[in-house]
N, C-alpha and C. Protein backbone atom coordinates (compact mmCIF):
# COMPACT_ATOMS: atom_id res chain seq x y z
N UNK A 1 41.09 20.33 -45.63
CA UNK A 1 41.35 19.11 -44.90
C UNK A 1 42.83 19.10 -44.55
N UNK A 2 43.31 18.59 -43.69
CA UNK A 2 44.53 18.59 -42.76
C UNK A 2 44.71 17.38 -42.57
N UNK A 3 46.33 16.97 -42.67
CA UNK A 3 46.53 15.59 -41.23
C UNK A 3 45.89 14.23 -41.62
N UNK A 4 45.26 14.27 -43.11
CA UNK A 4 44.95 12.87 -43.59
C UNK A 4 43.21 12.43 -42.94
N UNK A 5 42.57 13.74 -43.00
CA UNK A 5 41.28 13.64 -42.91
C UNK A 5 40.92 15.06 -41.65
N UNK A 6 41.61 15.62 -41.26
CA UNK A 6 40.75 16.68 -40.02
C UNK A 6 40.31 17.58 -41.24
N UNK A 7 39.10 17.95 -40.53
CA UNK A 7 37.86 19.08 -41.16
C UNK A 7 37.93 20.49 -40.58
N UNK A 8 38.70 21.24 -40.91
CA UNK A 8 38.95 22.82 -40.44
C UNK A 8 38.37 23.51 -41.42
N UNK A 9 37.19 24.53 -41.01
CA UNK A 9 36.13 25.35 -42.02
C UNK A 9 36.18 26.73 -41.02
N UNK A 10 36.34 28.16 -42.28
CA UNK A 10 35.88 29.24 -42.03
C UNK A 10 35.64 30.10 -43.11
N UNK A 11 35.61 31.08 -42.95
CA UNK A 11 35.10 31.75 -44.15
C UNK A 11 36.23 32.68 -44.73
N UNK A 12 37.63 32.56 -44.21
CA UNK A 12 38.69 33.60 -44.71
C UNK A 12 39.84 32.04 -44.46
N UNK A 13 41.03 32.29 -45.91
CA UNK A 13 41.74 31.17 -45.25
C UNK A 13 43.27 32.04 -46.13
N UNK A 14 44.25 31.85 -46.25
CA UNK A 14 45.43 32.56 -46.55
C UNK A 14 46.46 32.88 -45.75
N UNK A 15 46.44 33.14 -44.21
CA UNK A 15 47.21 34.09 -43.71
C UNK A 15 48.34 33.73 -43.30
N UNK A 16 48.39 32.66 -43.48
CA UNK A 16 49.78 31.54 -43.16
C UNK A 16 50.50 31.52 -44.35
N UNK A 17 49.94 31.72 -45.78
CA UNK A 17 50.34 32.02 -46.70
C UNK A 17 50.43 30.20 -47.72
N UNK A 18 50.08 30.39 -48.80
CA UNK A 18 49.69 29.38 -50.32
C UNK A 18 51.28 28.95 -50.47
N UNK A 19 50.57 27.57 -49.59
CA UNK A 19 52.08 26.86 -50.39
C UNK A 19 52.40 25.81 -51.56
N UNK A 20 53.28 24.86 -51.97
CA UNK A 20 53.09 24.12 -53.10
C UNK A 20 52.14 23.13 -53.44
N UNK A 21 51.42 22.62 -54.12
CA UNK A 21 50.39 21.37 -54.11
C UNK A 21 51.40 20.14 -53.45
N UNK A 22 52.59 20.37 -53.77
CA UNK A 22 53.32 18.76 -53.62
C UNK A 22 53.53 18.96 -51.88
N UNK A 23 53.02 19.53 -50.93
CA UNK A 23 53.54 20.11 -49.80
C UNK A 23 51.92 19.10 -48.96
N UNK A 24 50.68 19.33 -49.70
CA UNK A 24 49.59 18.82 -48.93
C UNK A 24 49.52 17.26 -49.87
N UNK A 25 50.39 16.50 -49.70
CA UNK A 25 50.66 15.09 -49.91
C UNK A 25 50.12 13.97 -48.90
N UNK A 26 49.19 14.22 -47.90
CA UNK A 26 49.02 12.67 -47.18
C UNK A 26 48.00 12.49 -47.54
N UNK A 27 47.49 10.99 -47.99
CA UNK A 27 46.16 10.69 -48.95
C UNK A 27 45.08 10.60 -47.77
N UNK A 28 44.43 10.77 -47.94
CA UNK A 28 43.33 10.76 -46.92
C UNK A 28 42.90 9.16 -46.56
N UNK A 29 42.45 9.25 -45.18
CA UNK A 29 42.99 8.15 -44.47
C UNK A 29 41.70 7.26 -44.62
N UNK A 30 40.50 7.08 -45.12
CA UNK A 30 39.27 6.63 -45.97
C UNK A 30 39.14 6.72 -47.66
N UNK A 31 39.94 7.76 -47.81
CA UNK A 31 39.49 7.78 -49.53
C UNK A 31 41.09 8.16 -49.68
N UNK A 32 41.99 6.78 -50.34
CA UNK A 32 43.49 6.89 -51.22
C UNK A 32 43.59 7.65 -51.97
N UNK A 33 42.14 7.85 -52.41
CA UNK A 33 42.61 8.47 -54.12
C UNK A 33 42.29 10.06 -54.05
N UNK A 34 42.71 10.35 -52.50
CA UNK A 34 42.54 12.13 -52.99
C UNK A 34 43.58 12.21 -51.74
N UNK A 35 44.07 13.49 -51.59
CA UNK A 35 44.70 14.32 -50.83
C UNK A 35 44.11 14.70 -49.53
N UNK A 36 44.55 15.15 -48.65
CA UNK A 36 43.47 15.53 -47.42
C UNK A 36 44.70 16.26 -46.48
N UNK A 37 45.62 17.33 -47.10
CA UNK A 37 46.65 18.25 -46.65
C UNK A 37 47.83 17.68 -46.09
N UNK A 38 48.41 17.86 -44.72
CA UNK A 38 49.75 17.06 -44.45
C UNK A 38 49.88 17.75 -43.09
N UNK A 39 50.49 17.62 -42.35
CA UNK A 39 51.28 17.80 -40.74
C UNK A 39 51.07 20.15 -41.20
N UNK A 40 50.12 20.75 -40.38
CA UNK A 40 49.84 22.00 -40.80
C UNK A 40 49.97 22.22 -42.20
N UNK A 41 49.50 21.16 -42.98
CA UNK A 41 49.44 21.80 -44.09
C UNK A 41 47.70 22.03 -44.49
N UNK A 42 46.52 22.61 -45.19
CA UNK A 42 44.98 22.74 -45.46
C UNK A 42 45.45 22.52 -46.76
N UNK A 43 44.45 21.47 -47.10
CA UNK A 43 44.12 21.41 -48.49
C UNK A 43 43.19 21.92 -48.73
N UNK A 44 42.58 23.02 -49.22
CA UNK A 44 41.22 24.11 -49.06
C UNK A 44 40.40 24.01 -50.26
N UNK A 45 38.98 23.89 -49.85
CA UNK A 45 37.90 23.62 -50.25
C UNK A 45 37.18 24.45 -50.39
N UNK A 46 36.73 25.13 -51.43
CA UNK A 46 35.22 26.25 -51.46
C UNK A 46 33.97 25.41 -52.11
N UNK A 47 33.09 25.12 -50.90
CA UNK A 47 31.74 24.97 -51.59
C UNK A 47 31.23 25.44 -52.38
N UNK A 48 30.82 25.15 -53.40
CA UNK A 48 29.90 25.73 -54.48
C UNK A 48 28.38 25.12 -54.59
N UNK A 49 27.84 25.93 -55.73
CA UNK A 49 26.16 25.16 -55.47
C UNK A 49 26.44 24.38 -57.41
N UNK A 50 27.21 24.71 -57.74
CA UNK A 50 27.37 24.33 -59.24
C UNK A 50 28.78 23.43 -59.10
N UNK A 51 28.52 22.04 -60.01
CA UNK A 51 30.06 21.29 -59.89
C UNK A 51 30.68 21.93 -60.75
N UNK A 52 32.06 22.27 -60.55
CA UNK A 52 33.04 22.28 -61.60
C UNK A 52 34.14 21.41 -61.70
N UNK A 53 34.93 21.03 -62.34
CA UNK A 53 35.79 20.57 -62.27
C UNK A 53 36.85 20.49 -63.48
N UNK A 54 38.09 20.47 -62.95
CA UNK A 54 39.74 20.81 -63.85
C UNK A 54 40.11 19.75 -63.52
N UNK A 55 40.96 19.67 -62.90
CA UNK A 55 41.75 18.43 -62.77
C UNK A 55 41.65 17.68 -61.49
N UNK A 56 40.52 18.07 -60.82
CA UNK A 56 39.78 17.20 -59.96
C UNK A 56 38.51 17.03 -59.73
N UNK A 57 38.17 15.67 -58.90
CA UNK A 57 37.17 15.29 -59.52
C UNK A 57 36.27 15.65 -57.86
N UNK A 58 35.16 16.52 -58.33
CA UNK A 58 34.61 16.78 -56.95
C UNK A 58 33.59 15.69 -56.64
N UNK A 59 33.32 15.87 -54.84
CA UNK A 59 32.89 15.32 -54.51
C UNK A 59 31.44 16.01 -53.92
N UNK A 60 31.34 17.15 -53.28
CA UNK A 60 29.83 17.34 -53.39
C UNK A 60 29.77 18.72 -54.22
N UNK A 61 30.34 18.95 -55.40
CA UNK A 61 30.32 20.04 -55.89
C UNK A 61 31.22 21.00 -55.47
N UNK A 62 32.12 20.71 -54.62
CA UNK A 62 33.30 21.91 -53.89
C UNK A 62 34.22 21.84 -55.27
N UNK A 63 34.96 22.91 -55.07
CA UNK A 63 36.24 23.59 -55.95
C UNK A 63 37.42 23.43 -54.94
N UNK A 64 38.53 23.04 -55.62
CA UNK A 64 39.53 22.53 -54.69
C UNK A 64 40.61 24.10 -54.99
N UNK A 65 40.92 25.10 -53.79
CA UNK A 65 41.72 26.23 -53.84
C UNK A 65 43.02 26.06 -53.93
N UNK A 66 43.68 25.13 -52.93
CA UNK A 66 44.72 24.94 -53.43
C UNK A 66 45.65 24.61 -52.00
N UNK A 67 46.83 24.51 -51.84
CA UNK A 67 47.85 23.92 -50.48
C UNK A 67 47.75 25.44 -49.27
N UNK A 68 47.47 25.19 -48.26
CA UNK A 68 47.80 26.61 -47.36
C UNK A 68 48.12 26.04 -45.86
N UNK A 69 49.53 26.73 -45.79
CA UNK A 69 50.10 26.57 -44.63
C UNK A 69 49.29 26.65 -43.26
N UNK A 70 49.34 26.48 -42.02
CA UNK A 70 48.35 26.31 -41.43
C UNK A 70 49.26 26.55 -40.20
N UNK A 71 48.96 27.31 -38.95
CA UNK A 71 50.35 27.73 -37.67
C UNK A 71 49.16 26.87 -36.41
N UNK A 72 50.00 27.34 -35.54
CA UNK A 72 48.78 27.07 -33.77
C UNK A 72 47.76 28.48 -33.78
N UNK A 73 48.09 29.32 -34.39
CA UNK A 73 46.46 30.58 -34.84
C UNK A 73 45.97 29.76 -36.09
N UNK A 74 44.96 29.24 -35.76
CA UNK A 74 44.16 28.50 -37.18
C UNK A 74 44.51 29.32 -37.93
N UNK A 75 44.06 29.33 -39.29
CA UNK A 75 44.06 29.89 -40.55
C UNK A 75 42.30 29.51 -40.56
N UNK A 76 42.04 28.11 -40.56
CA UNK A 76 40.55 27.77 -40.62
C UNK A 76 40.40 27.25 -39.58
N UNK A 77 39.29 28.42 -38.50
CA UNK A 77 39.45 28.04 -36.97
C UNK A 77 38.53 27.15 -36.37
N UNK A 78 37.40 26.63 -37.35
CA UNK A 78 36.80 25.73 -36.54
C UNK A 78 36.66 24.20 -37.14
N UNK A 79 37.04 23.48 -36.04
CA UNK A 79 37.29 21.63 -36.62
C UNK A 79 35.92 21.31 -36.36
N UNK A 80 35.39 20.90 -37.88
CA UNK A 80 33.77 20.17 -38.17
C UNK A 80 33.84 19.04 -37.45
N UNK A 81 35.14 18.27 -37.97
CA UNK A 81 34.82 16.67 -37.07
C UNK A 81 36.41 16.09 -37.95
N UNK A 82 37.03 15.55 -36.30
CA UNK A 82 38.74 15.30 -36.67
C UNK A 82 38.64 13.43 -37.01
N UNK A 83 40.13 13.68 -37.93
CA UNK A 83 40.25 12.14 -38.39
C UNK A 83 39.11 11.38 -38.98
N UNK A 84 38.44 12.03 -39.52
CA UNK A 84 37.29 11.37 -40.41
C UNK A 84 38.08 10.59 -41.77
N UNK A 85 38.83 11.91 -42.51
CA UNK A 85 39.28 11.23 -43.39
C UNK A 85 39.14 10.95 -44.93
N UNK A 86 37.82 11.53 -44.86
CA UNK A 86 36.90 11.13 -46.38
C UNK A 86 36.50 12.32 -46.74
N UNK A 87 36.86 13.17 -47.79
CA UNK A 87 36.27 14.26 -48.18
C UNK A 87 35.10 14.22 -48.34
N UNK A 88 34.41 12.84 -48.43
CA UNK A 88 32.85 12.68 -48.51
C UNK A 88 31.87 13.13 -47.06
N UNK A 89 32.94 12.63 -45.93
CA UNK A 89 32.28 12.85 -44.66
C UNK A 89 32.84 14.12 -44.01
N UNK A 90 33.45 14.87 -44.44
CA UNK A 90 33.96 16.25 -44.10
C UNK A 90 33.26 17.33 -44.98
N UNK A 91 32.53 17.30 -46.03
CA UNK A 91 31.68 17.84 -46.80
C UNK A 91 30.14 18.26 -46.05
């Protein structure tokens, strides 16, 4: 998630390169109480079919990867659905 709710999904994400957690800081613009990346920053998500969870609390069973920089060449090239906002409705 990007930008305080945009939905960018692919199946390879890195190439912009893993930056700090404190870097994907804008709360998502439906749900306060989570993160949803920052101005090119992805807060990255791997679906799973099993919940896990560390120090966050999932929402449909995804694993949260971690902060990744994001350029004008996507990193994750296709937008599911922009400014949604809710990791619930970007899931």
């Amino acid at each position: 998630m990007q930008y305080r709710g945009e939905c960018w999904a692919g199946n390879s994400y890195g190439k912009h390169g893993k930056r700090p957690d404190s870097e994907c800081n804008m709360k998502c613009k439906y749900d306060g109480s989570r993160f949803c990346g920052a101005g090119w920053r992805n807060n990255v998500f791997k679906l799973i079919k099993k919940e896990v969870t560390i120090s966050y609390t999932a929402v449909m069973g995804e694993t949260r990867e971690g902060c990744f920089k994001d350029a004008g060449n996507r990193d994750l090239p296709k937008l599911l659905r922009a400014g949604y906002g809710s990791p619930l409705k970007c899931f």
